[in-house]
C-alpha atoms as a PDB file:
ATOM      1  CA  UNK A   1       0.326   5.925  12.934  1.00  0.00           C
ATOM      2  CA  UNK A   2       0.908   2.345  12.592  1.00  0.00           C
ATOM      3  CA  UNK A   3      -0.019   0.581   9.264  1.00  0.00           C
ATOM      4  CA  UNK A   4      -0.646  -3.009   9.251  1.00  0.00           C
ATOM      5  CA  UNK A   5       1.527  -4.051   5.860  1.00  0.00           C
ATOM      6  CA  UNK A   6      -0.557  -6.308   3.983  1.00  0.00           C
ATOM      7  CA  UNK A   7      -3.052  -6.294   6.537  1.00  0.00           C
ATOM      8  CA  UNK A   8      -1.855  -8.589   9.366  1.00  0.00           C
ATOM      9  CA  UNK A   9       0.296 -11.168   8.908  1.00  0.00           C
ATOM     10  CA  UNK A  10       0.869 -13.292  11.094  1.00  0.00           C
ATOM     11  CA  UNK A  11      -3.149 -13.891  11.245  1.00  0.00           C
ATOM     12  CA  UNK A  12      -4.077 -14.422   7.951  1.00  0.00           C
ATOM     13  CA  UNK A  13      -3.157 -14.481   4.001  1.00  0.00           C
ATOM     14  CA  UNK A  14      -1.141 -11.378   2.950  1.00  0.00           C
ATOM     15  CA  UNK A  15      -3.896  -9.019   0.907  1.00  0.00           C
ATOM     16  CA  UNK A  16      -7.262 -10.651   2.163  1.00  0.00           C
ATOM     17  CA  UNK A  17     -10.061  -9.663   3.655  1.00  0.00           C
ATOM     18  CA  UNK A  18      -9.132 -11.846   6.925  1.00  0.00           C
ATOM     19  CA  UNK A  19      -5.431 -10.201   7.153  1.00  0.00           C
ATOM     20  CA  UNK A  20      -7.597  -6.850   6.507  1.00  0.00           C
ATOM     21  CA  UNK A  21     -10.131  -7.614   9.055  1.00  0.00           C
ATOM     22  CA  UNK A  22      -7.404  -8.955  11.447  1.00  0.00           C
ATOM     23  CA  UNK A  23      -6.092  -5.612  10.986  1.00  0.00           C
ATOM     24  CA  UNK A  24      -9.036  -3.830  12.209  1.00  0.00           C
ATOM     25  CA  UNK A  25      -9.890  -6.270  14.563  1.00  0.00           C
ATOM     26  CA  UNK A  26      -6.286  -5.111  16.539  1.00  0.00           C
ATOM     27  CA  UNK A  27      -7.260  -2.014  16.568  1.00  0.00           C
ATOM     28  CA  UNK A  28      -4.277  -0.208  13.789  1.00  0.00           C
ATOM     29  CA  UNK A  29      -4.952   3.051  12.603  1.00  0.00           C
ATOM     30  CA  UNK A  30      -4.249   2.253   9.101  1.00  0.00           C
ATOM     31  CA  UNK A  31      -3.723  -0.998   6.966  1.00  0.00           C
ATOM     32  CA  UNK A  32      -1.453  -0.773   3.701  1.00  0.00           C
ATOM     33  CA  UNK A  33      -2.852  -3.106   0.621  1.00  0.00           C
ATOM     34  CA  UNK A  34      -1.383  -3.690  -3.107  1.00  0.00           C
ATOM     35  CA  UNK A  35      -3.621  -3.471  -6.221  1.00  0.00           C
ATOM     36  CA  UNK A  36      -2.393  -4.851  -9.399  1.00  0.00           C
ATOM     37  CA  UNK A  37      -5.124  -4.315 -12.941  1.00  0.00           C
ATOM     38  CA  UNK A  38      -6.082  -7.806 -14.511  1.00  0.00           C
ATOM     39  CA  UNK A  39      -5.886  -7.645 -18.308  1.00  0.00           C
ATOM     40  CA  UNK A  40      -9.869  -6.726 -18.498  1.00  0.00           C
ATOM     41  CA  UNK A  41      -9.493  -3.790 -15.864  1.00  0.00           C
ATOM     42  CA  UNK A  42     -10.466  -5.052 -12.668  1.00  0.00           C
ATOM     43  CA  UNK A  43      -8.521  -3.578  -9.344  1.00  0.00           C
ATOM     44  CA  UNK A  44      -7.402  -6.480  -7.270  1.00  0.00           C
ATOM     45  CA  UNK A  45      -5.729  -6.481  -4.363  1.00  0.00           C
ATOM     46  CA  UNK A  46      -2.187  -8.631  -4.515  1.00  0.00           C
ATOM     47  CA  UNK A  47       1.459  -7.541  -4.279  1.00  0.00           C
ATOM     48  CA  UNK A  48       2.972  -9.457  -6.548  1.00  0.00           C
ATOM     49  CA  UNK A  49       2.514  -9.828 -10.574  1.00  0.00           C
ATOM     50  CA  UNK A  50       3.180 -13.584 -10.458  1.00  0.00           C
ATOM     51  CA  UNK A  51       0.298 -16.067  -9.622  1.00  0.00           C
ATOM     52  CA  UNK A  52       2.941 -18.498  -7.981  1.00  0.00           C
ATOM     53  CA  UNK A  53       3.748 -16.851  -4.997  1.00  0.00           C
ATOM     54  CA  UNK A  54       0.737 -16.650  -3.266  1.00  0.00           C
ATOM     55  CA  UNK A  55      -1.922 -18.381  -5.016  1.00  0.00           C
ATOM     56  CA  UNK A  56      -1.924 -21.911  -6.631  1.00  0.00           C
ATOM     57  CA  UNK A  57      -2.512 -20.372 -10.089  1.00  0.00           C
ATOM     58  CA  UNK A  58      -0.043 -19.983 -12.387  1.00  0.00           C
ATOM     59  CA  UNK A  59       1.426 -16.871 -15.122  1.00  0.00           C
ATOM     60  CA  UNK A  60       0.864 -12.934 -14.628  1.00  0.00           C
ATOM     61  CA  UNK A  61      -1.764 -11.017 -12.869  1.00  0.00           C
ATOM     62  CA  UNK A  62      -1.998  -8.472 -15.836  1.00  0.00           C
ATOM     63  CA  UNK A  63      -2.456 -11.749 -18.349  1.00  0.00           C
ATOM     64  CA  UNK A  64      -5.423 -12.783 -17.006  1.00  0.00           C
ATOM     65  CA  UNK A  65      -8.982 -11.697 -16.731  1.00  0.00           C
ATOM     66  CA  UNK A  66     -11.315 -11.354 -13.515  1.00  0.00           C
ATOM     67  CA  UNK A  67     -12.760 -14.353 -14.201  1.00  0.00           C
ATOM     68  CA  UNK A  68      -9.624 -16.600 -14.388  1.00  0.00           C
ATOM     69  CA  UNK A  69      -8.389 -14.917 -11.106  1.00  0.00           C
ATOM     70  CA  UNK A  70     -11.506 -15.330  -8.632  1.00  0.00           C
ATOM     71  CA  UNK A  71     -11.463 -19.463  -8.950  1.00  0.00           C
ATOM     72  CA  UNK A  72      -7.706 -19.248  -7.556  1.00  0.00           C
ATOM     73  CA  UNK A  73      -6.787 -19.399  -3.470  1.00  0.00           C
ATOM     74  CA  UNK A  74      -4.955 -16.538  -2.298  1.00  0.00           C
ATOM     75  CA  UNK A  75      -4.276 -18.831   0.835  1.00  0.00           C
ATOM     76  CA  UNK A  76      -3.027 -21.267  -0.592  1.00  0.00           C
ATOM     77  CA  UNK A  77       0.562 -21.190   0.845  1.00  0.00           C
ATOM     78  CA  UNK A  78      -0.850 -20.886   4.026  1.00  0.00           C
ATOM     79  CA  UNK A  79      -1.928 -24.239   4.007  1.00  0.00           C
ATOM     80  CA  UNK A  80      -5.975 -22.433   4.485  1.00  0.00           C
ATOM     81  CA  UNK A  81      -9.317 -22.955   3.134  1.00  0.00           C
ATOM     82  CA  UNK A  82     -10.112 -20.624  -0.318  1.00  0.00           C
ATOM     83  CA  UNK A  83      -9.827 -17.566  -0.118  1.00  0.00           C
ATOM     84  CA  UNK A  84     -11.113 -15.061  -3.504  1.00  0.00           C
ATOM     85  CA  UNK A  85      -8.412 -12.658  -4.281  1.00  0.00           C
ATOM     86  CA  UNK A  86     -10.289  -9.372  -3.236  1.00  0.00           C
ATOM     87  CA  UNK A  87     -11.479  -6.232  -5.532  1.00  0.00           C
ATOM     88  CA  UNK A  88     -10.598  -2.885  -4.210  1.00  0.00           C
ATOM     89  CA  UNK A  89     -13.718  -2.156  -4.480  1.00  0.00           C
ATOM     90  CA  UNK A  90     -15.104  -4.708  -2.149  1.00  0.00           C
ATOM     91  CA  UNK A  91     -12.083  -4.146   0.448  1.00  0.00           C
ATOM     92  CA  UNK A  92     -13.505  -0.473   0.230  1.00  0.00           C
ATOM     93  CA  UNK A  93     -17.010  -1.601   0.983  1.00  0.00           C
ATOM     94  CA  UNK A  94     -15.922  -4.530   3.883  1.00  0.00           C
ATOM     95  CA  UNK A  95     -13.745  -1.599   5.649  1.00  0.00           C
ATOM     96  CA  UNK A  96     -14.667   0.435   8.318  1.00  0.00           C
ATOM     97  CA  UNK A  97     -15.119   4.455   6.944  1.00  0.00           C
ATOM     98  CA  UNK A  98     -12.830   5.737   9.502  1.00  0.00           C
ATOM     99  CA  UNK A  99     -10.009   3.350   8.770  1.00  0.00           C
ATOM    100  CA  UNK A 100      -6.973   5.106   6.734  1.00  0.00           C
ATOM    101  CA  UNK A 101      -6.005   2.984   3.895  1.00  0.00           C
ATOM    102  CA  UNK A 102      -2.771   3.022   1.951  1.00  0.00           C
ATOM    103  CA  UNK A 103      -3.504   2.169  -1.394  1.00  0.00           C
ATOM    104  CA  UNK A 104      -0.088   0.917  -3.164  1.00  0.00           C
ATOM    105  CA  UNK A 105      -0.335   0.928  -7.121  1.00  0.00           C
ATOM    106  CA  UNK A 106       2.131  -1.820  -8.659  1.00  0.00           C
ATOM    107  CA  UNK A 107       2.506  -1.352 -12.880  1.00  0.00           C
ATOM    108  CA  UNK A 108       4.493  -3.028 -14.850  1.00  0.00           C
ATOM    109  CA  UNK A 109       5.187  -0.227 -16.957  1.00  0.00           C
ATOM    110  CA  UNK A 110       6.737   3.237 -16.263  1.00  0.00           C
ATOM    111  CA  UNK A 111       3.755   5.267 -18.512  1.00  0.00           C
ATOM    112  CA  UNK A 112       0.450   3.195 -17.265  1.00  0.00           C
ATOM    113  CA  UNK A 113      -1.255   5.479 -16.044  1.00  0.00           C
ATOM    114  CA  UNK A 114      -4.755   3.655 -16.349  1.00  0.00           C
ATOM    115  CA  UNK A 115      -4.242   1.531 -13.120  1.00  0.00           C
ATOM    116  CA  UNK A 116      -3.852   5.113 -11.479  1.00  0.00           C
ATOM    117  CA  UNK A 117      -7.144   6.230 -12.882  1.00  0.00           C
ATOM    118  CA  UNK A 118      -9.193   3.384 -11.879  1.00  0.00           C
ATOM    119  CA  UNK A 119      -8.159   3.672  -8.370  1.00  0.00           C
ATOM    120  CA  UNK A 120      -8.334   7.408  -8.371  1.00  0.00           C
ATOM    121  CA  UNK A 121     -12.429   6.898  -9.581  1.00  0.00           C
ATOM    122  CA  UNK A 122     -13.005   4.017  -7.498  1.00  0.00           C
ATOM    123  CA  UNK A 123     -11.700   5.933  -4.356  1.00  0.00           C
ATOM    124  CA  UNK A 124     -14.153   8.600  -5.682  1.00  0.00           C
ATOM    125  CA  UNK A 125     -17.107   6.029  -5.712  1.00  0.00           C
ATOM    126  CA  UNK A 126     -16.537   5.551  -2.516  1.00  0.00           C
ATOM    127  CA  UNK A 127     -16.004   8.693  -1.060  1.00  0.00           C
ATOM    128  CA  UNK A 128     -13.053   7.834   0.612  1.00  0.00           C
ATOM    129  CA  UNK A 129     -10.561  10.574  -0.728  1.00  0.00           C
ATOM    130  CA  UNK A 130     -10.012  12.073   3.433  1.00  0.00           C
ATOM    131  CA  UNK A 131      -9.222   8.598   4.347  1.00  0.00           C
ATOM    132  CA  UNK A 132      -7.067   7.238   2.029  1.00  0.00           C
ATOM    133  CA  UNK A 133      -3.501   7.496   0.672  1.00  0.00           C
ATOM    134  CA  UNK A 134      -2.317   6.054  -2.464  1.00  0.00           C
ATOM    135  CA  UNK A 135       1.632   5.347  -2.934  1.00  0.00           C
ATOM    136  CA  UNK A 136       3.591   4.102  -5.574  1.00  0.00           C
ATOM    137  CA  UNK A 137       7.327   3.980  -7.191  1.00  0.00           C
ATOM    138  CA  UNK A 138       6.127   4.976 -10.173  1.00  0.00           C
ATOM    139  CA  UNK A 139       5.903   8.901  -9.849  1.00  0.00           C
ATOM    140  CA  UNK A 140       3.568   9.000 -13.477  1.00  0.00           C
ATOM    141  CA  UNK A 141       1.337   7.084 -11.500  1.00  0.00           C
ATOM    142  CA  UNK A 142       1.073   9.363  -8.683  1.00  0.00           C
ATOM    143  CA  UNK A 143       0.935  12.583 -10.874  1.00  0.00           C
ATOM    144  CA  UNK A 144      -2.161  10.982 -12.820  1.00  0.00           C
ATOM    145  CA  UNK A 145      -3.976  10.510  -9.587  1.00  0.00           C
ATOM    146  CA  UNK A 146      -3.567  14.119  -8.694  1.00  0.00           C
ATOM    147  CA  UNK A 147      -5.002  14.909 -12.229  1.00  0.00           C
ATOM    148  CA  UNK A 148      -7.705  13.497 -11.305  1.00  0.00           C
ATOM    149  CA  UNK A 149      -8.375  14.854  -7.961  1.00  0.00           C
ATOM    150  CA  UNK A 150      -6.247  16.698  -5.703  1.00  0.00           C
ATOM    151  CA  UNK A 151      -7.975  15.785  -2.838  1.00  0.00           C
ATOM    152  CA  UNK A 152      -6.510  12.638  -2.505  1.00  0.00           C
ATOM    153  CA  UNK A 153      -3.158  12.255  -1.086  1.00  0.00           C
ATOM    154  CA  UNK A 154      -0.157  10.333  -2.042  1.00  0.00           C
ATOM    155  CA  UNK A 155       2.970   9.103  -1.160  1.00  0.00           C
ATOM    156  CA  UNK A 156       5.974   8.718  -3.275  1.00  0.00           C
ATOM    157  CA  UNK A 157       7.885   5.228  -2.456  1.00  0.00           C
ATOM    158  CA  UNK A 158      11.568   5.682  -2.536  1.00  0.00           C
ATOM    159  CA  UNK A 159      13.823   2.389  -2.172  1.00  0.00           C
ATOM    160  CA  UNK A 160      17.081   4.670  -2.637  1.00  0.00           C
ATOM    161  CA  UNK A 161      18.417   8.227  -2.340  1.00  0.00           C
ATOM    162  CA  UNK A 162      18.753   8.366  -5.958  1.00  0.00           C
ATOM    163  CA  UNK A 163      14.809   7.944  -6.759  1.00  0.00           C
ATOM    164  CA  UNK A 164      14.592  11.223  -4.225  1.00  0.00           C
ATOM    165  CA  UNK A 165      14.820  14.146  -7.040  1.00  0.00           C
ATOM    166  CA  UNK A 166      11.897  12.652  -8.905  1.00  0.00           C
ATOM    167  CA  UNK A 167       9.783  13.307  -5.886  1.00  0.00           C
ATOM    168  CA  UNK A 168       8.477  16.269  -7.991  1.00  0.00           C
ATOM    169  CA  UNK A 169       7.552  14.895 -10.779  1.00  0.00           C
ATOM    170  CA  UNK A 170       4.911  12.782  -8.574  1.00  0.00           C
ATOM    171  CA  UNK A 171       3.501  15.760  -6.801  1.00  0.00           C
ATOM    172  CA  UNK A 172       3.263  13.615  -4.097  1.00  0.00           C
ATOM    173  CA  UNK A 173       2.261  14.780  -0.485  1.00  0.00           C
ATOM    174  CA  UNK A 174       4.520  12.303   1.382  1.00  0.00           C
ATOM    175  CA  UNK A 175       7.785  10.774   1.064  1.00  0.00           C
ATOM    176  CA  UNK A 176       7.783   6.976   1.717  1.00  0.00           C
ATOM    177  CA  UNK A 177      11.437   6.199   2.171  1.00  0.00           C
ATOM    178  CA  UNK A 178      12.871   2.241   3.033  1.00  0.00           C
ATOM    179  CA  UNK A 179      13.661   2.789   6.629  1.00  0.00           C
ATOM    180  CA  UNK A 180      17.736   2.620   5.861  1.00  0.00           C
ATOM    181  CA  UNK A 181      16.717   5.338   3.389  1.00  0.00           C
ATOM    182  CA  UNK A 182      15.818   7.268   5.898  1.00  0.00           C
ATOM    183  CA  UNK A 183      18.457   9.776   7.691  1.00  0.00           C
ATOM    184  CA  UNK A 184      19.245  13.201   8.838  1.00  0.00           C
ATOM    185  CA  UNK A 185      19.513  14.354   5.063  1.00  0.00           C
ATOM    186  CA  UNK A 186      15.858  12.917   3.944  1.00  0.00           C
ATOM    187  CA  UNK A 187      14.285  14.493   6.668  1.00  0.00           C
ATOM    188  CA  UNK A 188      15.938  17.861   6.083  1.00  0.00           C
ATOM    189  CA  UNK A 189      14.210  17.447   2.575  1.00  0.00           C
ATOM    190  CA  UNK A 190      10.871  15.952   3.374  1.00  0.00           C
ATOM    191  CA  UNK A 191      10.979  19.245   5.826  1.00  0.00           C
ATOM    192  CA  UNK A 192      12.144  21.979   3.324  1.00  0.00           C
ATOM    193  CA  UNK A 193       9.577  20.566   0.670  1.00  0.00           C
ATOM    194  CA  UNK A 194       6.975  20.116   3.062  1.00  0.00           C
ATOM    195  CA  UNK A 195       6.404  16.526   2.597  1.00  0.00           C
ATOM    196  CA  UNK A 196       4.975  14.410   5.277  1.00  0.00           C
ATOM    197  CA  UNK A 197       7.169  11.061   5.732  1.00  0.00           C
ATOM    198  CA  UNK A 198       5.703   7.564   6.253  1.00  0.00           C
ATOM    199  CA  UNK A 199       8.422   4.507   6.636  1.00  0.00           C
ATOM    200  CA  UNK A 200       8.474   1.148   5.527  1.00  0.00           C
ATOM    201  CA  UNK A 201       8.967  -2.019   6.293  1.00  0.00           C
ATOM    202  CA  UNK A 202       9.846  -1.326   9.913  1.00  0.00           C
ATOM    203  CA  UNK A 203       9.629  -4.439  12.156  1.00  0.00           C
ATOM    204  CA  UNK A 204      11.526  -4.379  15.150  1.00  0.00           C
ATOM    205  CA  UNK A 205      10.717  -2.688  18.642  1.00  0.00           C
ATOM    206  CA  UNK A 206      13.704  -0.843  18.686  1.00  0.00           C
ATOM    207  CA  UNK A 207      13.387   0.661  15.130  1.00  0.00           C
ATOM    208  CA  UNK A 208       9.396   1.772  15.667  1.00  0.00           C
ATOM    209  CA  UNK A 209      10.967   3.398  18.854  1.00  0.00           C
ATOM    210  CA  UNK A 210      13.539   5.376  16.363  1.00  0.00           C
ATOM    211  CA  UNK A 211      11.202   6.526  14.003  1.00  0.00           C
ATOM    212  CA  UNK A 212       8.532   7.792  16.603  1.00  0.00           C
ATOM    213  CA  UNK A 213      11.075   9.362  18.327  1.00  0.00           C
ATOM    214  CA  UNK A 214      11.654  11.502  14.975  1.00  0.00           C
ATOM    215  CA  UNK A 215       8.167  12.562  14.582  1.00  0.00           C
ATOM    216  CA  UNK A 216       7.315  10.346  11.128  1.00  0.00           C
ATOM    217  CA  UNK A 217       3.803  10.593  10.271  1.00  0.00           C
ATOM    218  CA  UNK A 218       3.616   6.847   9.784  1.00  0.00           C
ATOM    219  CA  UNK A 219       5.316   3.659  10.335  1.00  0.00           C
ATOM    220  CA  UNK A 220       4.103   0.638   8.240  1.00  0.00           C
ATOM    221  CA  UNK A 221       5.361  -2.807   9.844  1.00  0.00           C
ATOM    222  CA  UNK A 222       4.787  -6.425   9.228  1.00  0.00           C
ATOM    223  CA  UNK A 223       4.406  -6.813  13.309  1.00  0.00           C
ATOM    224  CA  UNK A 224       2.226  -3.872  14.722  1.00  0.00           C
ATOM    225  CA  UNK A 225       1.848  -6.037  17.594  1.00  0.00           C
ATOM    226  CA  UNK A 226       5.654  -5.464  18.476  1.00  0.00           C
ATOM    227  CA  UNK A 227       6.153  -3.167  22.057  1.00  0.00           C
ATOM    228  CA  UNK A 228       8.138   0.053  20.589  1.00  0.00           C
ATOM    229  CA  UNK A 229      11.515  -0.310  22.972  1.00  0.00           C
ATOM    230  CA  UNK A 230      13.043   3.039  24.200  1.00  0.00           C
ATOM    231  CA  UNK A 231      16.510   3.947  22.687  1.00  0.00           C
END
């Protein structure tokens, strides 16, 4: 399966409901978002903790309330009318039910583990625990969402070999290795431990062609658009 990263992004704002939509729209499988938790407990969907990036606000995501965050652009280094930062909740809602979703939980801190438990519930709410997947680096995170219910599955995102023997600590279903993580020796792991394997941030022809060709449950690119070359 293909996940769009961000949505899609070369046809609208990373983390909005057009990139989303566009995502959809293209007909992916699956579409991988980023939720951050505003300092009053909203779910919101943005990669980064820093207002600068993206929007044309200013400080941290987890400094600010709901309110302070919805009168900012999330477009607005795209040069493109306003666009709200989303809720999970409403991406939930705007998204077709059959659509897998990979739900990436950012924290700023090793032990928060309410960020985990508001996504957990809202993915509840929703009744979208066959269709979605939530990753993280944060293995506490992933554990806590398995406390809450094992029905959802998660991912375990791994940007080196040496984050690899806390995989169990996360009770994670998948691996999510950096593609250049990825090799004969993570494989032979993800196998003996029964872990399904999803790969990021693969964006070349060529390299979706390599991983397909090794049976990965997922590929999540930046370019889904891109014709898989054979190697």
């Amino acid at each position: 399966m293909l996940y769009g990263h961000r949505g899609l992004l070369n046809k609208a704002p990373e983390n909005t409901r057009l990139a989303y939509e566009a995502a959809v729209h293209a007909g992916l499988g699956g579409i991988e978002l980023d939720v951050v938790q505003t300092k009053d407990g909203e779910i919101i969907c943005s990669h980064n903790f820093d207002l600068e990036r993206e929007t044309n606000g200013f400080g941290y995501i987890y400094n600010k309330t709901w309110s302070d965050l919805k009168k900012l652009n999330i477009a607005n280094n795209r040069g493109g009318e306003m666009e709200q930062i989303p809720t999970l909740m409403d991406v939930l809602g705007w998204l077709p039910v059959d659509c897998i979703i990979n739900i990436e939980i950012k924290t700023h801190k090793l032990l928060d583990i309410s960020t985990a438990t508001k996504v957990a519930k809202i993915i509840q709410r929703n009744n979208r625990q066959k269709t979605t997947l939530v990753s993280s680096f944060n293995p506490v995170s992933l554990r806590r969402v398995k406390g809450i219910d094992l029905e959802i599955k998660t991912g375990f995102l791994v940007e080196n070999r040496r984050m690899i023997p806390f995989t169990p600590l996360s009770r994670a279903d998948y691996l999510h290795p950096r593609a250049d993580v990825f090799n004969n020796q993570t494989m032979d792991y993800c196998e003996r431990n029964r872990l399904g394997t999803n790969i990021w941030t693969v964006n070349s022809g060529p390299g979706i062609a390599f991983f397909r060709k090794r049976d990965v449950d997922g590929i999540i690119t930046d370019y889904p658009e891109v014709n898989p070359i054979e190697i």
